[in-house]
Protein backbone atom coordinates (compact mmCIF):
# COMPACT_ATOMS: atom_id res chain seq x y z
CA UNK A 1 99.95 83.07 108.21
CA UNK A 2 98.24 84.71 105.11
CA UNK A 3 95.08 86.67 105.93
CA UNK A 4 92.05 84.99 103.31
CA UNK A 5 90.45 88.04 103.32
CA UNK A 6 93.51 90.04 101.24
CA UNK A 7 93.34 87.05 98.57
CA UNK A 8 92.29 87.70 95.52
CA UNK A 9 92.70 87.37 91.44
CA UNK A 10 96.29 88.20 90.18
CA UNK A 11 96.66 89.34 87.31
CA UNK A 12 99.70 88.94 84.76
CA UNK A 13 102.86 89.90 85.16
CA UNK A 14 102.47 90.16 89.05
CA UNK A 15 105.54 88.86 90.66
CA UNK A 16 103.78 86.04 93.05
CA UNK A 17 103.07 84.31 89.52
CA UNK A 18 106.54 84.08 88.43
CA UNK A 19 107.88 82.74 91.78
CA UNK A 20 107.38 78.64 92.12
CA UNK A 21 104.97 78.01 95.53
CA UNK A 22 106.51 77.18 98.30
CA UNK A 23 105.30 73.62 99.77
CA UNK A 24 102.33 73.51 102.56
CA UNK A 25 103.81 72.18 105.92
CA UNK A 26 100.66 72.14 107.82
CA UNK A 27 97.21 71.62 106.95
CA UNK A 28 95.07 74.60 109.65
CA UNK A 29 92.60 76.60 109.58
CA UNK A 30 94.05 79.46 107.94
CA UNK A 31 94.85 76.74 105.05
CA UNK A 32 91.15 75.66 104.96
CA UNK A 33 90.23 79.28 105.09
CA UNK A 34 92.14 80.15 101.61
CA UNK A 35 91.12 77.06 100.14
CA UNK A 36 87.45 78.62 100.39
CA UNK A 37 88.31 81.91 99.27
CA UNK A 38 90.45 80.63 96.45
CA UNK A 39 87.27 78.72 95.68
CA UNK A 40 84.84 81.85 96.03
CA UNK A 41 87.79 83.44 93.64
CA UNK A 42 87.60 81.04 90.99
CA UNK A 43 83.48 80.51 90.95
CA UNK A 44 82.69 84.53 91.31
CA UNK A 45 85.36 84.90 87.82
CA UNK A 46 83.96 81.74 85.98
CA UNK A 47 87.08 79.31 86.12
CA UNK A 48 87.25 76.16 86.39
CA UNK A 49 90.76 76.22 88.22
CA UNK A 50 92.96 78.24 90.44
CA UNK A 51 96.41 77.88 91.97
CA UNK A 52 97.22 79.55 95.31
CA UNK A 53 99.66 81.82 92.96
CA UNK A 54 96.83 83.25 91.23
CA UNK A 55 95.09 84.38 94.46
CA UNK A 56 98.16 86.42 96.15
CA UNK A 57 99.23 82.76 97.91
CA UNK A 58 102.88 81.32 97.39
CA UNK A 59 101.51 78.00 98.46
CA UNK A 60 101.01 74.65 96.94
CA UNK A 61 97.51 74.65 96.91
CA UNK A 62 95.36 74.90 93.84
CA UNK A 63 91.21 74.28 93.52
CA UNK A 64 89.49 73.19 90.83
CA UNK A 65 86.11 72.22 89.77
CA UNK A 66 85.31 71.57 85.85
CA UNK A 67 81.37 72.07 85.79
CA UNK A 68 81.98 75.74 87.91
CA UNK A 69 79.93 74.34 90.89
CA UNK A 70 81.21 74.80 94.43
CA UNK A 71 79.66 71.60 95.62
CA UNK A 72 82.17 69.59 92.89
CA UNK A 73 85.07 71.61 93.78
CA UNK A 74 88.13 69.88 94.86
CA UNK A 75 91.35 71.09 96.86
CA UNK A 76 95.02 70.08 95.81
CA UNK A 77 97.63 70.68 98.56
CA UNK A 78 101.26 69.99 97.40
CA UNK A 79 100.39 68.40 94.50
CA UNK A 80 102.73 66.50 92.38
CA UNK A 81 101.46 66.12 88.19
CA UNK A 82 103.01 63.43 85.94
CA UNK A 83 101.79 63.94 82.70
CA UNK A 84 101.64 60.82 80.49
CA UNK A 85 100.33 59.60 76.45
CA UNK A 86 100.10 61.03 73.67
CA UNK A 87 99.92 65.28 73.55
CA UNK A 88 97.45 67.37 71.68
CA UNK A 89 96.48 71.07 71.81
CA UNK A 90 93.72 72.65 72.81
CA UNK A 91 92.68 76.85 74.19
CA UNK A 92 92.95 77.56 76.88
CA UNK A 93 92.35 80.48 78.60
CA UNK A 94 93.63 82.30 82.22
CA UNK A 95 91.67 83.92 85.11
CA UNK A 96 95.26 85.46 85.78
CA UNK A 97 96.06 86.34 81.97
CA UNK A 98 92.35 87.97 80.86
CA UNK A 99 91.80 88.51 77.42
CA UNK A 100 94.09 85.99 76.17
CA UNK A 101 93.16 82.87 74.61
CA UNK A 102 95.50 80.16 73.09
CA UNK A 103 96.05 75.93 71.93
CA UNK A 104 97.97 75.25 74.52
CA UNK A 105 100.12 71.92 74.04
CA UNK A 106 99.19 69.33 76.91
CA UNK A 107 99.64 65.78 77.86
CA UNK A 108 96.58 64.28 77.18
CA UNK A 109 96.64 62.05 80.32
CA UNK A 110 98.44 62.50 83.74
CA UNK A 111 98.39 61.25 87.17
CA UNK A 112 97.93 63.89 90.20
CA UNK A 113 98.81 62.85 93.85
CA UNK A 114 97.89 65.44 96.83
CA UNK A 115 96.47 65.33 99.83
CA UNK A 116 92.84 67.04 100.51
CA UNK A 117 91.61 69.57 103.55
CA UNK A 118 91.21 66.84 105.49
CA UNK A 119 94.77 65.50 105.17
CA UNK A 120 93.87 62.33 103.15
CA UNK A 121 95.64 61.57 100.20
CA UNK A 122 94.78 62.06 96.60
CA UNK A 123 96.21 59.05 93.64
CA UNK A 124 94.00 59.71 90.59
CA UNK A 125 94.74 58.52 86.87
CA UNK A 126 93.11 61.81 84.61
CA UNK A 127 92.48 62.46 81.11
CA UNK A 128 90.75 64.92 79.37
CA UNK A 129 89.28 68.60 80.42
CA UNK A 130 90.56 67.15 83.86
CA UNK A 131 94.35 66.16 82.76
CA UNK A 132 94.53 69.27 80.89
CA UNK A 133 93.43 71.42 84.04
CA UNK A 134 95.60 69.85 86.54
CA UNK A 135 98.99 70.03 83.90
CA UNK A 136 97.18 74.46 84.02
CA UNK A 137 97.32 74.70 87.38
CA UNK A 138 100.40 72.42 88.53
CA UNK A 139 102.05 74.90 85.99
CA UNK A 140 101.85 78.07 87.93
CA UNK A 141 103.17 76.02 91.12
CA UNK A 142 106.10 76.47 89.23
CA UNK A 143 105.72 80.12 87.73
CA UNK A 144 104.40 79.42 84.72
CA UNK A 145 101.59 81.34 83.26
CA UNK A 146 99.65 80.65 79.20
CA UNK A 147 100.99 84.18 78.42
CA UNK A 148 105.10 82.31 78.34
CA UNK A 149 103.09 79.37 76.66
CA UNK A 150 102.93 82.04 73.50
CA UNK A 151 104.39 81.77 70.59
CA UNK A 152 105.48 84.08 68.71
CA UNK A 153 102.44 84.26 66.42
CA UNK A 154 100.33 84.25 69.76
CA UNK A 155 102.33 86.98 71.22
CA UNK A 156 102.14 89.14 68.43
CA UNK A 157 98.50 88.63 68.34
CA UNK A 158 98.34 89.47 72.18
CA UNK A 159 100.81 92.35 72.37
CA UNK A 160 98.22 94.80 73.03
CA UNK A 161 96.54 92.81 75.76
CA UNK A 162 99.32 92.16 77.24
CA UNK A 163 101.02 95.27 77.34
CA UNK A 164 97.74 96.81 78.63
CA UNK A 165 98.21 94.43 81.69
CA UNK A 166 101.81 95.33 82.28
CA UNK A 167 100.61 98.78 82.66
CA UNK A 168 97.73 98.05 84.84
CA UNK A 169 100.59 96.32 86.83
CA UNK A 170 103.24 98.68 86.75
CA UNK A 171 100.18 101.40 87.77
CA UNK A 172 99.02 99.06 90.94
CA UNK A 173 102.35 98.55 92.16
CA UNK A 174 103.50 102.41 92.29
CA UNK A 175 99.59 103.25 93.98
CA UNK A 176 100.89 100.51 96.45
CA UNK A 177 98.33 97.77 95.90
């Protein structure tokens, strides 16, 4: 059981975004309850997206809604991403990796199957800003954040944000937060 209330935005290099989620075995309350505060996370920080990784949650569970309105917002539980066509890059940024902005290379297309709140399955076919955010998400399932999407030219040109959040991190874990 994972208390909603002590979700909230994770920031690079936290540990819970390195780990791959573990899959959801039950869809309860206190899944529907993080699925609204993962929502409330990722409208009150301007996203578009965010994986149950990014709010404190080792789950398979992300949100996402591209025009940043609640009523649009859509809940992924154990998803499963194929990416498919051609690939093309674009920036992208990361609620979890502020500051840092970067073409990202994506599938341009890709197929997403999941199951909702309400336990019904998902099959959609999506391209686009949509593709793009699923293949974002679906990525830090599996531990995988923009900042090792860097290369070296983009890691150069990030050091000092990134090395300001390894502090912040290193700082937060000693205080015990």
């Amino acid at each position: 059981m994972v208390d909603p209330e002590k979700c909230g935005i994770t920031h690079y290099p936290a540990d819970v975004l390195r780990k791959g989620a573990k899959p959801i075995e039950k869809i309860d309350d206190n899944i529907r309850q993080i699925a609204e505060k993962m929502i409330d996370i990722m409208l009150e920080n301007n996203g578009i997206g965010l994986a149950g990784t990014q709010a404190g949650v080792g789950l398979k569970i992300f949100v996402i809604a591209l025009d940043g309105k609640r009523e649009s917002a859509r809940v992924y539980i154990n998803p499963k991403v194929t990416p498919s066509g051609k690939m093309s890059r674009m920036e992208e940024g990361c609620l979890s990796v502020p500051g840092v902005q970067t073409k990202v290379r994506r599938y341009e297309k890709c197929r997403v199957e999941a199951t909702d709140l309400e336990g019904n399955k998902i099959d959609e076919q999506a391209e686009g800003l949509y593709a793009r955010c699923l293949q974002h998400e679906n990525d830090h399932l599996n531990g995988v954040t923009i900042a090792d999407k860097l290369g070296s030219a983009g890691r150069i040109a990030h050091r000092r944000t990134l090395k300001k959040l390894e502090e912040q991190y290193e700082k937060a874990s000693k205080e015990g937060k």
